[in-house]
Protein backbone atom coordinates (compact mmCIF):
# COMPACT_ATOMS: atom_id res chain seq x y z
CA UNK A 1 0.00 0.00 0.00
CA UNK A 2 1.35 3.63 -1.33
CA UNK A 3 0.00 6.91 -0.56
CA UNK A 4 -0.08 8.24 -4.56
CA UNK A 5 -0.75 11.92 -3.63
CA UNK A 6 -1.14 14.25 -0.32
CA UNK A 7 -3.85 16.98 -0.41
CA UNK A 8 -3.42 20.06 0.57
CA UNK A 9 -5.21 23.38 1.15
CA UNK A 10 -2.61 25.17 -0.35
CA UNK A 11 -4.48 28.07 -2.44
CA UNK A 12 -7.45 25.98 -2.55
CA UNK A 13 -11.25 27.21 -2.27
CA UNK A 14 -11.08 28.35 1.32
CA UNK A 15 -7.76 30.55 0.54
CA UNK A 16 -8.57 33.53 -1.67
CA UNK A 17 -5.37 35.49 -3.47
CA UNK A 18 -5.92 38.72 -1.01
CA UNK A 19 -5.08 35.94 1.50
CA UNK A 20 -2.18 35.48 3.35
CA UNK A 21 1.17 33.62 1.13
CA UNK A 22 3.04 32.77 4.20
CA UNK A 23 0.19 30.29 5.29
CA UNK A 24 0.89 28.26 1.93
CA UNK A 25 5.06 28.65 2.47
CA UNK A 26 4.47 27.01 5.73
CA UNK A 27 2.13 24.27 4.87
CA UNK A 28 4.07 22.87 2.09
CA UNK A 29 6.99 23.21 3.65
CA UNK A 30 5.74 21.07 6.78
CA UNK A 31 4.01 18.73 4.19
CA UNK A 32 7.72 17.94 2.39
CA UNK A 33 9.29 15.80 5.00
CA UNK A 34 6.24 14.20 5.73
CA UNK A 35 6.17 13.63 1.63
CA UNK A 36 9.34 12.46 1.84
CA UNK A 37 8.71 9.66 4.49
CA UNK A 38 5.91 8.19 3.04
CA UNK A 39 7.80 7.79 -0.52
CA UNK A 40 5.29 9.68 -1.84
CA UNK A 41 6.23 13.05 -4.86
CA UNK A 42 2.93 14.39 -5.32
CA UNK A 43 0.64 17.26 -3.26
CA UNK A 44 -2.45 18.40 -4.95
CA UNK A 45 -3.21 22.52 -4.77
CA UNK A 46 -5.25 25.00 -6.54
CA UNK A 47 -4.70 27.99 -7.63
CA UNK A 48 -6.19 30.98 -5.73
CA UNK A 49 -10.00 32.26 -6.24
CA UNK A 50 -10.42 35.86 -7.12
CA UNK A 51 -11.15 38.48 -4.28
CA UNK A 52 -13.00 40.69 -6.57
CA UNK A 53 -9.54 41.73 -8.32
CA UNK A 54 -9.21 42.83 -12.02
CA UNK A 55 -7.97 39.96 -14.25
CA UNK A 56 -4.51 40.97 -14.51
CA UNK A 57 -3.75 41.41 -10.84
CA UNK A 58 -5.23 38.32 -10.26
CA UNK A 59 -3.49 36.81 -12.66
CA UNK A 60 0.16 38.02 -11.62
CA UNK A 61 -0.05 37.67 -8.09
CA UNK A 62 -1.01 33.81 -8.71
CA UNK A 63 1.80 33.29 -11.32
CA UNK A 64 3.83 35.01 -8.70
CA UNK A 65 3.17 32.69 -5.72
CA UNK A 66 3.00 29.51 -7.99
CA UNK A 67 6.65 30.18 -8.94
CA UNK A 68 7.90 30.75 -5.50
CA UNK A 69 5.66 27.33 -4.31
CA UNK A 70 7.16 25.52 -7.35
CA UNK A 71 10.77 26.58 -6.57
CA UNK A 72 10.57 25.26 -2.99
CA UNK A 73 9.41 21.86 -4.56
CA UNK A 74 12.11 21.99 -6.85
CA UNK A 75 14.28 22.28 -4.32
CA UNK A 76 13.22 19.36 -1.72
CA UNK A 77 12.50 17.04 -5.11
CA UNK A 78 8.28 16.84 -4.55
CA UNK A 79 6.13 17.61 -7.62
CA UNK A 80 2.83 20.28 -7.35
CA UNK A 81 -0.45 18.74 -9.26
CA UNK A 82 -2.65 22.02 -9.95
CA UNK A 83 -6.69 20.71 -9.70
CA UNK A 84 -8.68 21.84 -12.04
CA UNK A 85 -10.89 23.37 -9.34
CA UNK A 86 -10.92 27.22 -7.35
CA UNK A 87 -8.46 29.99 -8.65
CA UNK A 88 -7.46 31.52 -11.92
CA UNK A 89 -6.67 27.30 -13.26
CA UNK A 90 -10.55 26.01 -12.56
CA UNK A 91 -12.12 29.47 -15.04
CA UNK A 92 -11.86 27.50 -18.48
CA UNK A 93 -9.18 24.86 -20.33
CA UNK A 94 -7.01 27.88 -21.80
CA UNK A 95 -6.60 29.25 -17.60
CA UNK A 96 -5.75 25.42 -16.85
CA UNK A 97 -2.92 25.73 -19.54
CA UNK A 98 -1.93 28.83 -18.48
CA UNK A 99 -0.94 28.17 -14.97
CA UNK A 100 1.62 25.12 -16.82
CA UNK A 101 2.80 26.90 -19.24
CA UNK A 102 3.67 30.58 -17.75
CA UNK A 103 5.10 28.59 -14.32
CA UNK A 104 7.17 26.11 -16.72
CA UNK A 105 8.53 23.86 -14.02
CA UNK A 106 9.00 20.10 -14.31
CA UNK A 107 7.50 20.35 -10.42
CA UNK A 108 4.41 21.26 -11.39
CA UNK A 109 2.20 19.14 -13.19
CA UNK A 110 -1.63 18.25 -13.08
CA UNK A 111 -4.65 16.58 -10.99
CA UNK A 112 -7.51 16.15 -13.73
CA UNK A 113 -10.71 16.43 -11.79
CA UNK A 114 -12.99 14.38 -13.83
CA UNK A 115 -16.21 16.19 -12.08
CA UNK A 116 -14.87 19.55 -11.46
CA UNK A 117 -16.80 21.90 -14.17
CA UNK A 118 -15.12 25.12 -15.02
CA UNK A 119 -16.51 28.16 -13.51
CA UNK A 120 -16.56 29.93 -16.56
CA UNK A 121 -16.46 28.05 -19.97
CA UNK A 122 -16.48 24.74 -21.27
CA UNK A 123 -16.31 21.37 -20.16
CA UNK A 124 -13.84 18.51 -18.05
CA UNK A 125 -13.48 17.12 -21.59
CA UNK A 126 -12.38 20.39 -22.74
CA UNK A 127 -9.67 20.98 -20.08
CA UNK A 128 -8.90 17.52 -20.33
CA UNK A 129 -8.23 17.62 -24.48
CA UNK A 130 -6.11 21.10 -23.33
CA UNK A 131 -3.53 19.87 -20.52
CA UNK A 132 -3.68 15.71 -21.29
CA UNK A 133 -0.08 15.44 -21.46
CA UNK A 134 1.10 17.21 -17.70
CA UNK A 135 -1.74 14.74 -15.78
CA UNK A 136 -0.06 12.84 -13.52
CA UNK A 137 -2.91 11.94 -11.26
CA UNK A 138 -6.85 11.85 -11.69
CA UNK A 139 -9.99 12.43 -9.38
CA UNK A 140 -12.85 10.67 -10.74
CA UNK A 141 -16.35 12.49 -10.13
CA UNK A 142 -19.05 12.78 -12.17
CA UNK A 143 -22.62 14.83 -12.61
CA UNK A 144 -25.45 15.58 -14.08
CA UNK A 145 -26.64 18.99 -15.30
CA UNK A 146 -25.33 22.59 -16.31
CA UNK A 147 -24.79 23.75 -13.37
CA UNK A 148 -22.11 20.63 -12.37
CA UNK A 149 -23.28 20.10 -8.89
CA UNK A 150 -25.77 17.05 -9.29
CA UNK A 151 -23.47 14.20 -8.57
CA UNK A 152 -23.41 10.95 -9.48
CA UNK A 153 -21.79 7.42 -9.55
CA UNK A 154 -18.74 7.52 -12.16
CA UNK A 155 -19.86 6.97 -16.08
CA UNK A 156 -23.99 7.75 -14.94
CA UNK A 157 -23.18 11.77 -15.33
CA UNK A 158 -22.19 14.45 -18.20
CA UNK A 159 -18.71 14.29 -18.15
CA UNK A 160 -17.64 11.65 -20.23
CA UNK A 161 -15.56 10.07 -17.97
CA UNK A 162 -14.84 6.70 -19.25
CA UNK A 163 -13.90 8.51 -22.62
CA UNK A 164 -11.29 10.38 -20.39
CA UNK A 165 -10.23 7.43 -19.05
CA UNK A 166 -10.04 5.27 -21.96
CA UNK A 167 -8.09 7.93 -23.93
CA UNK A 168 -6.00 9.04 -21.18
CA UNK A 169 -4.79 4.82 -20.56
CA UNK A 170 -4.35 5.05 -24.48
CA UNK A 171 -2.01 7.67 -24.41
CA UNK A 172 0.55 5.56 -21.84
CA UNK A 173 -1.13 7.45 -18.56
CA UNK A 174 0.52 5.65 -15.77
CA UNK A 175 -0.72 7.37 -13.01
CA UNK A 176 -2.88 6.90 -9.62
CA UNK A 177 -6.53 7.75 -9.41
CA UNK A 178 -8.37 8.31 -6.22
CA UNK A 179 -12.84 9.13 -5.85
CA UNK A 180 -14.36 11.95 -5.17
CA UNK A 181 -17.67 10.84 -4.72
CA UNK A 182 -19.32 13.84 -3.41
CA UNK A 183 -22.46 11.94 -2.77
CA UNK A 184 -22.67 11.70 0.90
CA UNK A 185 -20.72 14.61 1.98
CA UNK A 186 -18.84 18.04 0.30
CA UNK A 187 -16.83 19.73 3.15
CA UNK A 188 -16.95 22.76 0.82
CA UNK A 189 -20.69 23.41 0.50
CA UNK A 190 -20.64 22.31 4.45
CA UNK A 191 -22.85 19.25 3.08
CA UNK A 192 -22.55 16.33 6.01
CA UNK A 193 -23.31 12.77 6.19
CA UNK A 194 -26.07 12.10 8.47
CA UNK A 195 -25.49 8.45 8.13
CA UNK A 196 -22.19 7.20 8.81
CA UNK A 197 -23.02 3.59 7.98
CA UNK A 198 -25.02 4.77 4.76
CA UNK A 199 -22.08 6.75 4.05
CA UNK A 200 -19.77 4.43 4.02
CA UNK A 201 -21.84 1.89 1.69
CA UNK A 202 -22.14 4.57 -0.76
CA UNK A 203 -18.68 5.29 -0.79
CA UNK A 204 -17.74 1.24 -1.32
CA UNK A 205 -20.49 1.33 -4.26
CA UNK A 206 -18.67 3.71 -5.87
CA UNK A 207 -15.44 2.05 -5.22
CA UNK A 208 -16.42 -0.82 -7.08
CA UNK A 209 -18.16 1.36 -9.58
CA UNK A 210 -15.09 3.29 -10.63
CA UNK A 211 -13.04 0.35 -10.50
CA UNK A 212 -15.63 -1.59 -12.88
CA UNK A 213 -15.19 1.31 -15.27
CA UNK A 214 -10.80 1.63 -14.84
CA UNK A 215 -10.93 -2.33 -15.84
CA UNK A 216 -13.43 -1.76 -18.62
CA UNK A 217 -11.48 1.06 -20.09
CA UNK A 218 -8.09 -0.84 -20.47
CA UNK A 219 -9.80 -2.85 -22.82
């Protein structure tokens, strides 16, 4: 047994870019030697939501702390994975490109969020087809509906993701993927499981579903 990836809250949806830097510094810095004991070169992040800033602020002050973040991985030899999810990377595929291309470091690469709908344009397929070739890890989540927050057992939703996964195993992906479920629970919308037992049924159904689909896909 591994541990493929540690999460993080490092700019994520609770940490806004007016927000203080130094809390991200520290956490990934007390993350790396815990990183390093568990064998394990990947810690998901995000990429700062907006605090009502114009585009271009927003946009340099995230580049800004990305690079310093990515330098400090550099250094102690872990890799970032940017989810397509809060901050200037979760607007639309051409943001989600953005953030790899302006920050150009082999430490930072990308978590596809199968379920995660961009909050401005297009679609997971669409940010898929756009940064395919820096995923090095994969959250499978699916749902139903334009507004992305009806959720649903993996391959029942909108999101096409067993063409994802079938074209991302095609292309020589050999990465870890971990569920999202976001049935029973969503810490973020402060959605709780009133059932712990029911919970944690659901969350073995999907198990098994998303496994199902992983072994149907390789064929």
């Amino acid at each position: 047994m591994q541990v493929c990836c540690f999460a993080s809250q490092i700019a994520n949806w609770a940490r806004k870019i007016s927000g203080d830097f130094a809390l991200d510094v520290e956490e990934l810095t007390r993350a790396i030697p815990r990183m390093h004991h568990f064998g394990t070169k990947y810690i998901r992040i995000m990429s700062y939501p907006n605090a009502n800033w114009n585009k271009n602020d927003w946009r340099k002050e995230v580049m800004r702390r990305l690079r310093k973040l990515a330098k400090i991985a550099e250094d102690s030899g872990v890799v970032l994975v940017h989810e397509n999810c809060s901050g200037w990377g979760g607007q639309n595929p051409e943001t989600a490109l953005d953030i790899i291309e302006t920050i150009n470091s082999s430490n930072l690469k990308f978590l596809l969020d199968t379920g995660n709908r961009p909050h401005g344009e297009g679609t997971p397929w669409d940010v898929y087809q756009k940064i395919r070739q820096y995923i090095v890890h994969v959250h499978i989540k699916d749902y139903r509906g334009k507004e992305g927050n009806r959720f649903v057992f993996p391959g029942e939703g909108d999101c096409q993701v067993r063409k994802i996964i079938k074209d991302l195993l095609s292309s020589g992906y050999e990465g870890g993927f971990s569920i999202e479920p976001h049935l029973a629970s969503i810490i973020h919308l402060e959605k709780k499981a009133e059932d712990q037992e029911a919970a944690y049924c659901l969350y073995l159904e999907y198990g098994k579903k998303a496994q199902a689909l992983l072994e149907k896909a390789k064929r």
